[in-house]
N, C-alpha and C. Protein backbone atom coordinates (compact mmCIF):
# COMPACT_ATOMS: atom_id res chain seq x y z
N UNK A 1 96.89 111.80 88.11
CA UNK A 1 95.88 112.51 87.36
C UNK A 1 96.59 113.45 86.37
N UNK A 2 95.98 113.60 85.37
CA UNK A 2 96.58 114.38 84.04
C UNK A 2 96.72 116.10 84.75
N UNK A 3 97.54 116.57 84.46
CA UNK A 3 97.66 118.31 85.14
C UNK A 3 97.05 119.18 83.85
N UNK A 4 96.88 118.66 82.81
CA UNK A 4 96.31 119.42 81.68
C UNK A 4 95.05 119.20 81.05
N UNK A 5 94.24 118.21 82.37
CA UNK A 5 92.74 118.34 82.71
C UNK A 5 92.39 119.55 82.92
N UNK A 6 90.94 119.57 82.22
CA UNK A 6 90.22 120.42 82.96
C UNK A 6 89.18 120.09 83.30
N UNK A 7 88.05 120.34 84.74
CA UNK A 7 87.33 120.18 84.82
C UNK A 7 86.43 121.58 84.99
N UNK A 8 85.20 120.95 85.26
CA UNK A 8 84.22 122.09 85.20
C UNK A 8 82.76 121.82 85.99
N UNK A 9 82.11 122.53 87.35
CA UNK A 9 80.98 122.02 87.90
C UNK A 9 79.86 121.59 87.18
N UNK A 10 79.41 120.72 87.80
CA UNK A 10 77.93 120.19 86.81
C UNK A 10 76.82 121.74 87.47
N UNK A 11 75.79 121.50 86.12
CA UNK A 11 74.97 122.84 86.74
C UNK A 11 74.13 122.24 87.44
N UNK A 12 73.93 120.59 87.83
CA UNK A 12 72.78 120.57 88.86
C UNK A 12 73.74 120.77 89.88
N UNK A 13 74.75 120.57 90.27
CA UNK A 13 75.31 121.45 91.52
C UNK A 13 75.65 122.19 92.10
N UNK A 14 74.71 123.10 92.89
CA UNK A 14 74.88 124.06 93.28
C UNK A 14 75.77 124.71 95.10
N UNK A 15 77.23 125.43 94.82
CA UNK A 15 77.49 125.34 96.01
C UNK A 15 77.09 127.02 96.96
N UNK A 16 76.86 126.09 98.07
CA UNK A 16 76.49 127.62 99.42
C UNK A 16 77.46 128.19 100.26
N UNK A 17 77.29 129.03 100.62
CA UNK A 17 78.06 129.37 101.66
C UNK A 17 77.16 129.83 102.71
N UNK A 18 77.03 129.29 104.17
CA UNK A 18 75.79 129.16 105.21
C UNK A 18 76.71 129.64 106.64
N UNK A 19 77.11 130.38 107.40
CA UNK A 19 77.43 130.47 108.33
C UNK A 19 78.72 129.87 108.45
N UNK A 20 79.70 130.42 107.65
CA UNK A 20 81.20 130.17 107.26
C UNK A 20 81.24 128.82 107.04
N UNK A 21 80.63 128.48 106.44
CA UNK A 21 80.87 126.72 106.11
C UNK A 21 80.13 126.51 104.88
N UNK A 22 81.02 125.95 103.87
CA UNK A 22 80.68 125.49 102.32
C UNK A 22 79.53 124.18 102.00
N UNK A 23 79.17 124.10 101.42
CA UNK A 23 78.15 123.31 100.98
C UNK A 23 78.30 122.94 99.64
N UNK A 24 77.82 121.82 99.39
CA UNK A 24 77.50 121.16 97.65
C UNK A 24 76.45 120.56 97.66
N UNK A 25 75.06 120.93 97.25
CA UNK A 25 74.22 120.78 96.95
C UNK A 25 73.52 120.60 95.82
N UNK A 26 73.14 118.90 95.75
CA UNK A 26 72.87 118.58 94.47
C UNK A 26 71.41 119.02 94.04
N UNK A 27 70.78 119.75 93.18
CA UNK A 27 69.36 119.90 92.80
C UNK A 27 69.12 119.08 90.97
N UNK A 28 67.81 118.64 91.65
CA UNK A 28 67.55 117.53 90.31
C UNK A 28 66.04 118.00 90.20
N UNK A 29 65.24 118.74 90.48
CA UNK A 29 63.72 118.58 90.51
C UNK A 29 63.32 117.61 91.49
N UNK A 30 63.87 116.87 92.16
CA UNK A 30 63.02 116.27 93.32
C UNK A 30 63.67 116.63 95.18
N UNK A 31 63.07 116.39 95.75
CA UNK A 31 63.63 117.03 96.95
C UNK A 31 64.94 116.76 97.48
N UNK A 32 65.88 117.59 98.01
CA UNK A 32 67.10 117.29 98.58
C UNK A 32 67.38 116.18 99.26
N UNK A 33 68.16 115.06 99.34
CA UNK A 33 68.50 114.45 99.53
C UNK A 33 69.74 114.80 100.69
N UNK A 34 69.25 114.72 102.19
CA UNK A 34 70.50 115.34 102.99
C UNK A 34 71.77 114.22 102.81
N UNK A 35 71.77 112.74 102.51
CA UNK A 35 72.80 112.36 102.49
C UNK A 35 73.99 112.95 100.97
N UNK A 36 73.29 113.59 100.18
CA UNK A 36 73.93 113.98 98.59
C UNK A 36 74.46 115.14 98.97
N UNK A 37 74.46 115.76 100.40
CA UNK A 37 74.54 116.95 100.84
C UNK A 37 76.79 117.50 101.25
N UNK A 38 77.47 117.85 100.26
CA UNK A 38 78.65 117.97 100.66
C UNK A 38 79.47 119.24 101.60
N UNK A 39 80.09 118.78 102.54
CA UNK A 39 80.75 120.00 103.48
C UNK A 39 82.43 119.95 103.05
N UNK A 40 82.31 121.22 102.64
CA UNK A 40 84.01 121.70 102.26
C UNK A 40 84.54 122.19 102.86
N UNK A 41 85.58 121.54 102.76
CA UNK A 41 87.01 122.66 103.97
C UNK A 41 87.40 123.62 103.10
N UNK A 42 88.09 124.55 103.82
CA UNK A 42 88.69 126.54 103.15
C UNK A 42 89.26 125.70 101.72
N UNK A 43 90.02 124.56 102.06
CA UNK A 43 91.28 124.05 100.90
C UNK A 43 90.16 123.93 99.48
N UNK A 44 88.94 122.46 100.13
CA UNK A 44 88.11 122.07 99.49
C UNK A 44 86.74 123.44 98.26
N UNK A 45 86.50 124.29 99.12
CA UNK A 45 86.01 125.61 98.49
C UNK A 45 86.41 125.92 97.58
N UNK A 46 87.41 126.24 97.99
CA UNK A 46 88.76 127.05 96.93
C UNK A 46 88.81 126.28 95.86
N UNK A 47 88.93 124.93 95.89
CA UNK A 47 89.18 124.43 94.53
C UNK A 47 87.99 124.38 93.95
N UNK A 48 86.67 124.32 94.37
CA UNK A 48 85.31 124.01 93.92
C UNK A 48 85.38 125.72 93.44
N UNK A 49 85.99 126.50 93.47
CA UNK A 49 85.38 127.83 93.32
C UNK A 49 86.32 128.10 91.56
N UNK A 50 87.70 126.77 91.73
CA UNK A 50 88.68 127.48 90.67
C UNK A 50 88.27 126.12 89.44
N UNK A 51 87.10 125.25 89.76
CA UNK A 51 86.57 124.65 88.43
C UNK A 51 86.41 125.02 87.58
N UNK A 52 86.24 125.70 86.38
CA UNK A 52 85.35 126.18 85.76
C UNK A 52 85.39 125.66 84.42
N UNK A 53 86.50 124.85 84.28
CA UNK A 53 86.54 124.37 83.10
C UNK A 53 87.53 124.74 82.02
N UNK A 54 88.06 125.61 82.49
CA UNK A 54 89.03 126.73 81.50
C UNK A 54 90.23 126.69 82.53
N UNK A 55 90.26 126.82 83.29
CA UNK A 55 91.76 126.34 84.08
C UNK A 55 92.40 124.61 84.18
N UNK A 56 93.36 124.34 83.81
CA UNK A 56 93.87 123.17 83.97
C UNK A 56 93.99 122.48 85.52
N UNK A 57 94.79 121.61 85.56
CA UNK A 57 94.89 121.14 87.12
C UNK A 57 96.34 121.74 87.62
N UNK A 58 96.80 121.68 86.83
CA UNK A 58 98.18 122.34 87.08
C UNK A 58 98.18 123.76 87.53
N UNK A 59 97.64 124.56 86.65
CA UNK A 59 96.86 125.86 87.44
C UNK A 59 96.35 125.86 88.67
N UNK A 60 95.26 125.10 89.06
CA UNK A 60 94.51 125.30 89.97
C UNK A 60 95.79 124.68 91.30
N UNK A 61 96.90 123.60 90.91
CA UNK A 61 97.85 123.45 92.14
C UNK A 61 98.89 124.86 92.81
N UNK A 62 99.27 125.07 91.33
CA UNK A 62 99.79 126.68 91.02
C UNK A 62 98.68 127.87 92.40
N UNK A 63 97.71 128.27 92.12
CA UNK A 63 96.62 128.78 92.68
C UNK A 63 96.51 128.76 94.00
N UNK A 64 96.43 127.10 94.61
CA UNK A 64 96.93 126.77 95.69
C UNK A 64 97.97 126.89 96.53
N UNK A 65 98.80 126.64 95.97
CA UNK A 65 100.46 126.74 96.50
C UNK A 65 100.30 128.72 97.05
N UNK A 66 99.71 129.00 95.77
CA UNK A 66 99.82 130.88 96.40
C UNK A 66 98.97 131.07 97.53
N UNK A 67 98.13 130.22 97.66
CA UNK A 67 96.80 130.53 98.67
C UNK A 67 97.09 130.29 99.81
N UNK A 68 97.88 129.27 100.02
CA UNK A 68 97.80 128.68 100.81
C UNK A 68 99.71 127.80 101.17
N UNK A 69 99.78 127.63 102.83
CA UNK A 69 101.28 127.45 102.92
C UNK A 69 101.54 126.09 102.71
N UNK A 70 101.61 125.63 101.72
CA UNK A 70 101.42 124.52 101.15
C UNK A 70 102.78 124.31 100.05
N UNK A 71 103.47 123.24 99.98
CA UNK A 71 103.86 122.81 98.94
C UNK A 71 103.75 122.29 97.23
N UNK A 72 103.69 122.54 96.12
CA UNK A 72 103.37 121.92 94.99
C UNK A 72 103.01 120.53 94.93
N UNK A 73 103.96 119.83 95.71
CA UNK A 73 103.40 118.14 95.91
C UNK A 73 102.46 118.05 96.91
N UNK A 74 102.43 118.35 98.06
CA UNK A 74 100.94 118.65 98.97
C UNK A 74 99.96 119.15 98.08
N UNK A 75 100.02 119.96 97.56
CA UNK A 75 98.93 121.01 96.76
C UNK A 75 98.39 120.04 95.49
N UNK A 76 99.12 119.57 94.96
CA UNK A 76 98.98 117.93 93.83
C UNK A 76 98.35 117.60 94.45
N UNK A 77 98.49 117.06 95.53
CA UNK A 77 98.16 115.59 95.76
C UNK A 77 96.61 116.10 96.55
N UNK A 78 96.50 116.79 97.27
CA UNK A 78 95.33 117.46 97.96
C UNK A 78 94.39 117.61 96.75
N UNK A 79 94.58 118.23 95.83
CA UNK A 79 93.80 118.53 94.43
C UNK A 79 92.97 117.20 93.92
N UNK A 80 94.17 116.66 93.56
CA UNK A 80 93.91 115.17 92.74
C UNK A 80 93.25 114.00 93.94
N UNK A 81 93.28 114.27 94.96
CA UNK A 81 92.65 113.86 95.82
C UNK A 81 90.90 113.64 95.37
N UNK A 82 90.71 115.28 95.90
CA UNK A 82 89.46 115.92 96.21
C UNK A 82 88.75 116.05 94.37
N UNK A 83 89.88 116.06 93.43
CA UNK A 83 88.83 116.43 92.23
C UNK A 83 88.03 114.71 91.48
N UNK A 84 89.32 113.90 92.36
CA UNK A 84 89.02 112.58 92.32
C UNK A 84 87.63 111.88 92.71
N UNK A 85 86.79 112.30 93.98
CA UNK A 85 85.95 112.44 95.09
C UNK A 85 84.95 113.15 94.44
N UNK A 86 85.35 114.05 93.71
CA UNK A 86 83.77 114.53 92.91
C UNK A 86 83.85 114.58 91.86
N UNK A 87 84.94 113.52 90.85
CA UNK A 87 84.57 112.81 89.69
C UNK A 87 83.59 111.73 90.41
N UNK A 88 84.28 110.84 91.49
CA UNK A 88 83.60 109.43 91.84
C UNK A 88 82.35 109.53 91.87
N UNK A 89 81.82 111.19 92.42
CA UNK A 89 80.38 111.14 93.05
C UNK A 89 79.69 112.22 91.93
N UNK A 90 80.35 112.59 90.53
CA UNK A 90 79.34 112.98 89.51
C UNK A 90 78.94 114.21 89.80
N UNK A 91 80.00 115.14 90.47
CA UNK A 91 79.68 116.25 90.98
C UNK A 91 80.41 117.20 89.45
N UNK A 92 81.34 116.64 88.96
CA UNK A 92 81.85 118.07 87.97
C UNK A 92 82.03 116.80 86.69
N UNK A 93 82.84 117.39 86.09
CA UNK A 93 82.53 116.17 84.58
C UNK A 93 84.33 117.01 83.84
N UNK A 94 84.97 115.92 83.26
CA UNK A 94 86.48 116.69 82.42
C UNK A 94 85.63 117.14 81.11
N UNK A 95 86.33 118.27 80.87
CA UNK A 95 85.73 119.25 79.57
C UNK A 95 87.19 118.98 78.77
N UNK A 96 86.81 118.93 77.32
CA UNK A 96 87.71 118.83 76.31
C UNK A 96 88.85 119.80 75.92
C-alpha cells in the first residue's frame, strides 16, 4: 500500500464507544443493519480515530509504533492490513 495515502472516514460512518469496546456503525436513512455492524480492537480504534484524511499512512505507522510496543514493519503491516478491510467494505474512501 502507498505510505503517502491518505485516507479519510466516510460520514455515513459513524464510530461508538459502548462499554470499552469500539464500534463502526454504518447509518444510511434506513434501519441498522446488525451484520454492517464493526468491532475494533485498542490497535483497530486508534487507527479509525487517526483517519482523517490529512495524515498519510506513513504517519499514522509512525503514530503507532509510539502507541504502541510494536515495530515499524508490524505497525505497516497491521495498518495496511486493517485500512485494506475498510477500503474492501466502503467504510473510508483515499482523499487526493
Amino acid at each position: 500500500m502507498n505510505l503517502a495515502a491518505r485516507f479519510r472516514r466516510k460520514e455515513e460512518i459513524v464510530g461508538r464507544r459502548i462499554a470499552d469496546e469500539s464500534f463502526l456503525i454504518p447509518v444510511c436513512g434506513k434501519p441498522v443493519d446488525m451484520n454492517n455492524i464493526f468491532v475494533l480492537n485498542p490497535l483497530a480504534d486508534f487507527i479509525w480515530q487517526l483517519l482523517d484524511g490529512e495524515r498519510t499512512l506513513e504517519v499514522i505507522i509512525s503514530e503507532i509504533v509510539q502507541e504502541f510496543d510494536v515495530t515499524a514493519v508490524q505497525a505497516g503491516a497491521d495498518a495496511s492490513d486493517f485500512v485494506g478491510q475498510l477500503l474492501q467494505n466502503s467504510l473510508i474512501q483515499e482523499t487526493a
